[in-house]
Structures are given as C-alpha cells and as structure tokens.
C-alpha atoms as a PDB file:
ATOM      1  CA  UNK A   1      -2.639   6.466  14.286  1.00  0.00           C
ATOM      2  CA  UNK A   2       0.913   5.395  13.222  1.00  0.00           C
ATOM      3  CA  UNK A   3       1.742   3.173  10.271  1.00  0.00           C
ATOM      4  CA  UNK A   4       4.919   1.104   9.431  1.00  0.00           C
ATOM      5  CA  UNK A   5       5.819  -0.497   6.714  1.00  0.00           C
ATOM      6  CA  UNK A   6       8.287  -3.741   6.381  1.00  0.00           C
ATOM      7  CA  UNK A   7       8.814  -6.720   3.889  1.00  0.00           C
ATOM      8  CA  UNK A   8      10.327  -4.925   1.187  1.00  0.00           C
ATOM      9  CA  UNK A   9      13.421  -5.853  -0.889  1.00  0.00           C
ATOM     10  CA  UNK A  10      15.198  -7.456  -3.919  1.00  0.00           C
ATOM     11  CA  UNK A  11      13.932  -9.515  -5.934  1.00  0.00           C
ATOM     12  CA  UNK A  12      13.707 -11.079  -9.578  1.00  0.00           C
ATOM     13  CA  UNK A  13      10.955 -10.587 -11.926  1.00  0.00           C
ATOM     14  CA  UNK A  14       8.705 -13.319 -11.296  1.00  0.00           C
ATOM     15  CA  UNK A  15       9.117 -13.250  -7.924  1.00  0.00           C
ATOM     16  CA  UNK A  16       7.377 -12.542  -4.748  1.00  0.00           C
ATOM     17  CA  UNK A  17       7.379 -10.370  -1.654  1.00  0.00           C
ATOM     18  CA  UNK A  18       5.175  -9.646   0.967  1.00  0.00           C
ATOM     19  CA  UNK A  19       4.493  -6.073   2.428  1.00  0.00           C
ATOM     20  CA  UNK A  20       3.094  -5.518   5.776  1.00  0.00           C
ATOM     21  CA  UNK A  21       2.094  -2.507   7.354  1.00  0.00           C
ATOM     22  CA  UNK A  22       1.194  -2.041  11.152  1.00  0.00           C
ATOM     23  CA  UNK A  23      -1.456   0.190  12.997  1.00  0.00           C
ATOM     24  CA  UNK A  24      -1.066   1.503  16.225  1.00  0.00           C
ATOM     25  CA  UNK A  25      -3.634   3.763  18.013  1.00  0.00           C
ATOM     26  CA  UNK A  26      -7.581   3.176  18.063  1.00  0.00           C
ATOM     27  CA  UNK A  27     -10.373   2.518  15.757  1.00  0.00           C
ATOM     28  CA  UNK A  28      -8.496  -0.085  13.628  1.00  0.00           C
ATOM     29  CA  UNK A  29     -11.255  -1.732  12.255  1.00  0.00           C
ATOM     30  CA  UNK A  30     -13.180   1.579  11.548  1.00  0.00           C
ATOM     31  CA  UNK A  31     -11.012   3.064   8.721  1.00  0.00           C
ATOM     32  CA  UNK A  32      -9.638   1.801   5.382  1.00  0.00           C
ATOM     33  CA  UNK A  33      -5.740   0.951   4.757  1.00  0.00           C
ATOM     34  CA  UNK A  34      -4.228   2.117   1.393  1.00  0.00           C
ATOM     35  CA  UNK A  35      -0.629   1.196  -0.305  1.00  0.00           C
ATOM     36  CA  UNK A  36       0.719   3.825  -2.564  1.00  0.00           C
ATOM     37  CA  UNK A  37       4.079   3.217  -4.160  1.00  0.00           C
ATOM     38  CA  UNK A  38       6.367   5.663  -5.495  1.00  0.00           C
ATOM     39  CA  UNK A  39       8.798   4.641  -8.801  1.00  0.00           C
ATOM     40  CA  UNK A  40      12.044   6.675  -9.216  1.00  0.00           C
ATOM     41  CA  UNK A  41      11.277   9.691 -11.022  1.00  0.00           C
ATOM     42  CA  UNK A  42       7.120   8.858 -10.979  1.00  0.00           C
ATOM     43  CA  UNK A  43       4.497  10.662  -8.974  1.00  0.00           C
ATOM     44  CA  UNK A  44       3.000   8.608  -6.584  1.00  0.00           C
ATOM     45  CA  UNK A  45      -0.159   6.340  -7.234  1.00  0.00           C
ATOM     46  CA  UNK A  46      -2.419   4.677  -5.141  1.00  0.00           C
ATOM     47  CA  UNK A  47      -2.003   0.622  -5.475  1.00  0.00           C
ATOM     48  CA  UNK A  48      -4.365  -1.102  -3.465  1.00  0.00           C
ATOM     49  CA  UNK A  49      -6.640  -0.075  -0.340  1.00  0.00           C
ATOM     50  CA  UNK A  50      -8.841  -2.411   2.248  1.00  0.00           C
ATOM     51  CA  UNK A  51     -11.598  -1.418   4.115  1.00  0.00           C
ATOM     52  CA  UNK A  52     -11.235  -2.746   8.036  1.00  0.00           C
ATOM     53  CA  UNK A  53     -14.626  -2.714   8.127  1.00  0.00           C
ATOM     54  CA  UNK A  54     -16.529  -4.766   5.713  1.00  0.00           C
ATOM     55  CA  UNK A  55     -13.366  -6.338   3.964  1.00  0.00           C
ATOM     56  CA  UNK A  56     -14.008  -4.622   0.506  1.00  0.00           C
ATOM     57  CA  UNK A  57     -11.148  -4.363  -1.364  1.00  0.00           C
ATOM     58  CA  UNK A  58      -9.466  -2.352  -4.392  1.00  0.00           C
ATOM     59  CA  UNK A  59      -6.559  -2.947  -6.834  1.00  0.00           C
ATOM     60  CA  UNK A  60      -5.386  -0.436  -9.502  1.00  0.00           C
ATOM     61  CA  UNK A  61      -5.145  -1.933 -12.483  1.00  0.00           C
ATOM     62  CA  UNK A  62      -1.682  -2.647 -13.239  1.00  0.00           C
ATOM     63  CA  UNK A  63      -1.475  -5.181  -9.982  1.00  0.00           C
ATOM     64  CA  UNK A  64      -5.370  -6.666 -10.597  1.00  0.00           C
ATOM     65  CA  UNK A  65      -4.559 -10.284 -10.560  1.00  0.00           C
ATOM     66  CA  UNK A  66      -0.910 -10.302  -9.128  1.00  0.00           C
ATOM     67  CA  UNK A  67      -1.102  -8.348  -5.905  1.00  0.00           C
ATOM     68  CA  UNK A  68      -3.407  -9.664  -2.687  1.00  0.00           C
ATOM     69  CA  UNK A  69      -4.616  -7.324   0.411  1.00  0.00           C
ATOM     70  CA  UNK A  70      -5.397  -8.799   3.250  1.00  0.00           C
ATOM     71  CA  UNK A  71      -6.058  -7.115   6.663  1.00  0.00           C
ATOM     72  CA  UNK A  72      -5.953  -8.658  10.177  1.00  0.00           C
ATOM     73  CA  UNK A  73      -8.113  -7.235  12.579  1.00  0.00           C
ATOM     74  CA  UNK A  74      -6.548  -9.152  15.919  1.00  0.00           C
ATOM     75  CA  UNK A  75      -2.826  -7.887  14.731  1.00  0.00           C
ATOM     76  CA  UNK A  76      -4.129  -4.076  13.523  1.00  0.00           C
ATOM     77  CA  UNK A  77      -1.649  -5.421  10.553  1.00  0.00           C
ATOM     78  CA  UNK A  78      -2.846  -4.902   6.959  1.00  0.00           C
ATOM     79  CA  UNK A  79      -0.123  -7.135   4.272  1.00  0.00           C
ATOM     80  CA  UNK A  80       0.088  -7.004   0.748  1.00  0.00           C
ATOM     81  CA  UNK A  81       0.856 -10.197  -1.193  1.00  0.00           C
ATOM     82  CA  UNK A  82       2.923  -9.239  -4.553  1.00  0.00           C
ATOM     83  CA  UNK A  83       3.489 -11.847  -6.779  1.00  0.00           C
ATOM     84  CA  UNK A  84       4.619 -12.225 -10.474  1.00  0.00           C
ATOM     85  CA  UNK A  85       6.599  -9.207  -9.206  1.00  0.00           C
ATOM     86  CA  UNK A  86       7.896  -6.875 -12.778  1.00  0.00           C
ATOM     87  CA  UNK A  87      10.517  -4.402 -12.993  1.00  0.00           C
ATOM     88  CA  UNK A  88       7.639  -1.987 -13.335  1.00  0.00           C
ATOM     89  CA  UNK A  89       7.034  -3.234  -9.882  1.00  0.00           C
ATOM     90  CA  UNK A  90      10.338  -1.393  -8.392  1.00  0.00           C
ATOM     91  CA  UNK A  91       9.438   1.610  -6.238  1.00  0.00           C
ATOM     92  CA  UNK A  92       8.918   3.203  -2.451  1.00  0.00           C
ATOM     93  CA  UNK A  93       5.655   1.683  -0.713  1.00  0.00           C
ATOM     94  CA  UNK A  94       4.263   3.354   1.732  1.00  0.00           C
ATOM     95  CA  UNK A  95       0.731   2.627   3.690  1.00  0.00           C
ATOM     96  CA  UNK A  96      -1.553   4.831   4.903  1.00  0.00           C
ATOM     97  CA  UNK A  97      -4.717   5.189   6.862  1.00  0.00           C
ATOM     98  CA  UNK A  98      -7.876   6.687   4.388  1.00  0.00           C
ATOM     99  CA  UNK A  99     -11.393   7.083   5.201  1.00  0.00           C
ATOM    100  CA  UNK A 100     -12.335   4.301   2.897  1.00  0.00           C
ATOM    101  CA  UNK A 101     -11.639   2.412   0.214  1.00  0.00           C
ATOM    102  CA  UNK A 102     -11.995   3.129  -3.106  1.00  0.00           C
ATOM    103  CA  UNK A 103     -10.298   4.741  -6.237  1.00  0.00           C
ATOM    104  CA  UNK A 104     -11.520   8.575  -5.947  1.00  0.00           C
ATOM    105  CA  UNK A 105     -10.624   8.159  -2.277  1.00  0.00           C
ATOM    106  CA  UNK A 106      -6.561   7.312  -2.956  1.00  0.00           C
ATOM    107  CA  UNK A 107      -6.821   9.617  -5.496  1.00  0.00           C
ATOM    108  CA  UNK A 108      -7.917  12.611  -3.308  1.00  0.00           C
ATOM    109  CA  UNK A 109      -5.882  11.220  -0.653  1.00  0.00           C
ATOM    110  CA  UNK A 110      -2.666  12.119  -3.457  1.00  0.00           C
ATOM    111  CA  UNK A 111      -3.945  15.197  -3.974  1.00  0.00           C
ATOM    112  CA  UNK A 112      -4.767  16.403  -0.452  1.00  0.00           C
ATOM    113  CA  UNK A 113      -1.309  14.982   0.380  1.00  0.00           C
ATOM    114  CA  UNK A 114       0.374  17.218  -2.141  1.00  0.00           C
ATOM    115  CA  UNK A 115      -1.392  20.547  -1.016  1.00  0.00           C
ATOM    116  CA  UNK A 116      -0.799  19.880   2.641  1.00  0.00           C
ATOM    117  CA  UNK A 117       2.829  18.599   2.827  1.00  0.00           C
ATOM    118  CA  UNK A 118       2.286  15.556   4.126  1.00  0.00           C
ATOM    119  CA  UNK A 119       5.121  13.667   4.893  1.00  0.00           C
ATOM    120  CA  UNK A 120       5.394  10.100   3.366  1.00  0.00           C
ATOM    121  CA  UNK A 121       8.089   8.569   6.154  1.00  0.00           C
ATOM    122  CA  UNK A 122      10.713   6.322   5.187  1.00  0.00           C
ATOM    123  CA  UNK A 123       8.346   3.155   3.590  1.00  0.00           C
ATOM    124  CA  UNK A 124       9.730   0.222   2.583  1.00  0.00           C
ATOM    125  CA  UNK A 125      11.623  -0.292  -1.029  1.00  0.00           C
ATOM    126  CA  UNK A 126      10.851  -2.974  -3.452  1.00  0.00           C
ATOM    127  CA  UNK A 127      13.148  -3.589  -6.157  1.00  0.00           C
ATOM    128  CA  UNK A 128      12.767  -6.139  -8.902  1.00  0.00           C
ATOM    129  CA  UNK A 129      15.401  -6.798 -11.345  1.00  0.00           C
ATOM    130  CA  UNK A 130      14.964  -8.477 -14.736  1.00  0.00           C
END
C-alpha cells in the first residue's frame, strides 16, 4: 500500500485547508487511515484516523470540533477538512495506513514507528500564521 499526501499550505488563523491522502494497492476498504502531524521541534502525534470499513471515526482532542475525516471508498482517497485553522495548527502531516481506528492504535502505531525506523516520506506542510 502507498500513501500520498497533498493540500497543504499557508494560511491565516481562521482559515481553512483541506488534506487529502491517496491509497494505492488492495484492500482499501479493509484497513483504517490515520493523519499524524509533526510541529517543528514536537514529537509526532496522531490527529485523526477513519476506519474504511464501518466509517467510525476519531479526533484527538485539540482538533475535536474543527477538523473533519472523511474517506471515499470509489477514489481509495481519505481527506481531512481543517477549519478554524490556529498557529498551533502549523506542522508536517503525514497519512498512514493502521489496522484500525482508534487512540491506543495511533498511539502504538508512534511507538512501533519509532523502534522500527519507519520512514515518514515527505507529507505535506501546513502552516498557519497569526
């Protein structure tokens, strides 16, 4: 499976951008898709994730009411809405296929990720000014 990201970029507080991440390879609608983000200098945390396969969604708590998932199943394309965008907001997203969705699971995810080495690509930067 291979993910891109795309949508980031500049923006002022308040504002809004939308993230979108695409799937290639099999079994789309079998696993969950999770954004993580990275801030400059701060570890990286899990944001939101959506399961493919019954829908349910998850937001960290810092986005809960700002940020939308939203997968489509016909596109293998998973987006995330961000709006009311804060400075706070401004860091490296990446997406990334996870077993399912939930909190433990992005933070395991982290935590496998950090023993193994896994590499994070390029993602896509947001940057909101105030």
């Amino acid at each position: 499976v291979q993910l891109v990201e795309s949508g980031g970029g500049l923006v002022q507080a308040g504002g809004s951008l939308r993230l979108s991440c695409a799937v290639s390879g099999r079994g789309f609608e079998d696993y969950a898709i999770s954004w993580f983000r990275q801030a400059p200098g701060k570890e990286l945390e899990g944001v939101s994730c959506i399961s493919n396969s019954d829908g349910s969604t998850y937001y960290t708590d810092s986005v809960k009411g700002r940020f939308t998932i939203s997968s489509d199943n016909a596109k293998n394309t998973v987006d995330l809405q961000m709006n009311s965008l804060k400075p706070e907001d401004t860091a490296v997203y990446y997406c990334k296929a996870t077993g399912v969705c939930s909190d433990y699971m992005m933070r395991d995810f982290l935590t496998i990720a950090a023993r193994t080495g896994l590499s994070w690509g390029r993602g896509t930067q947001v940057t909101v000014s105030s």
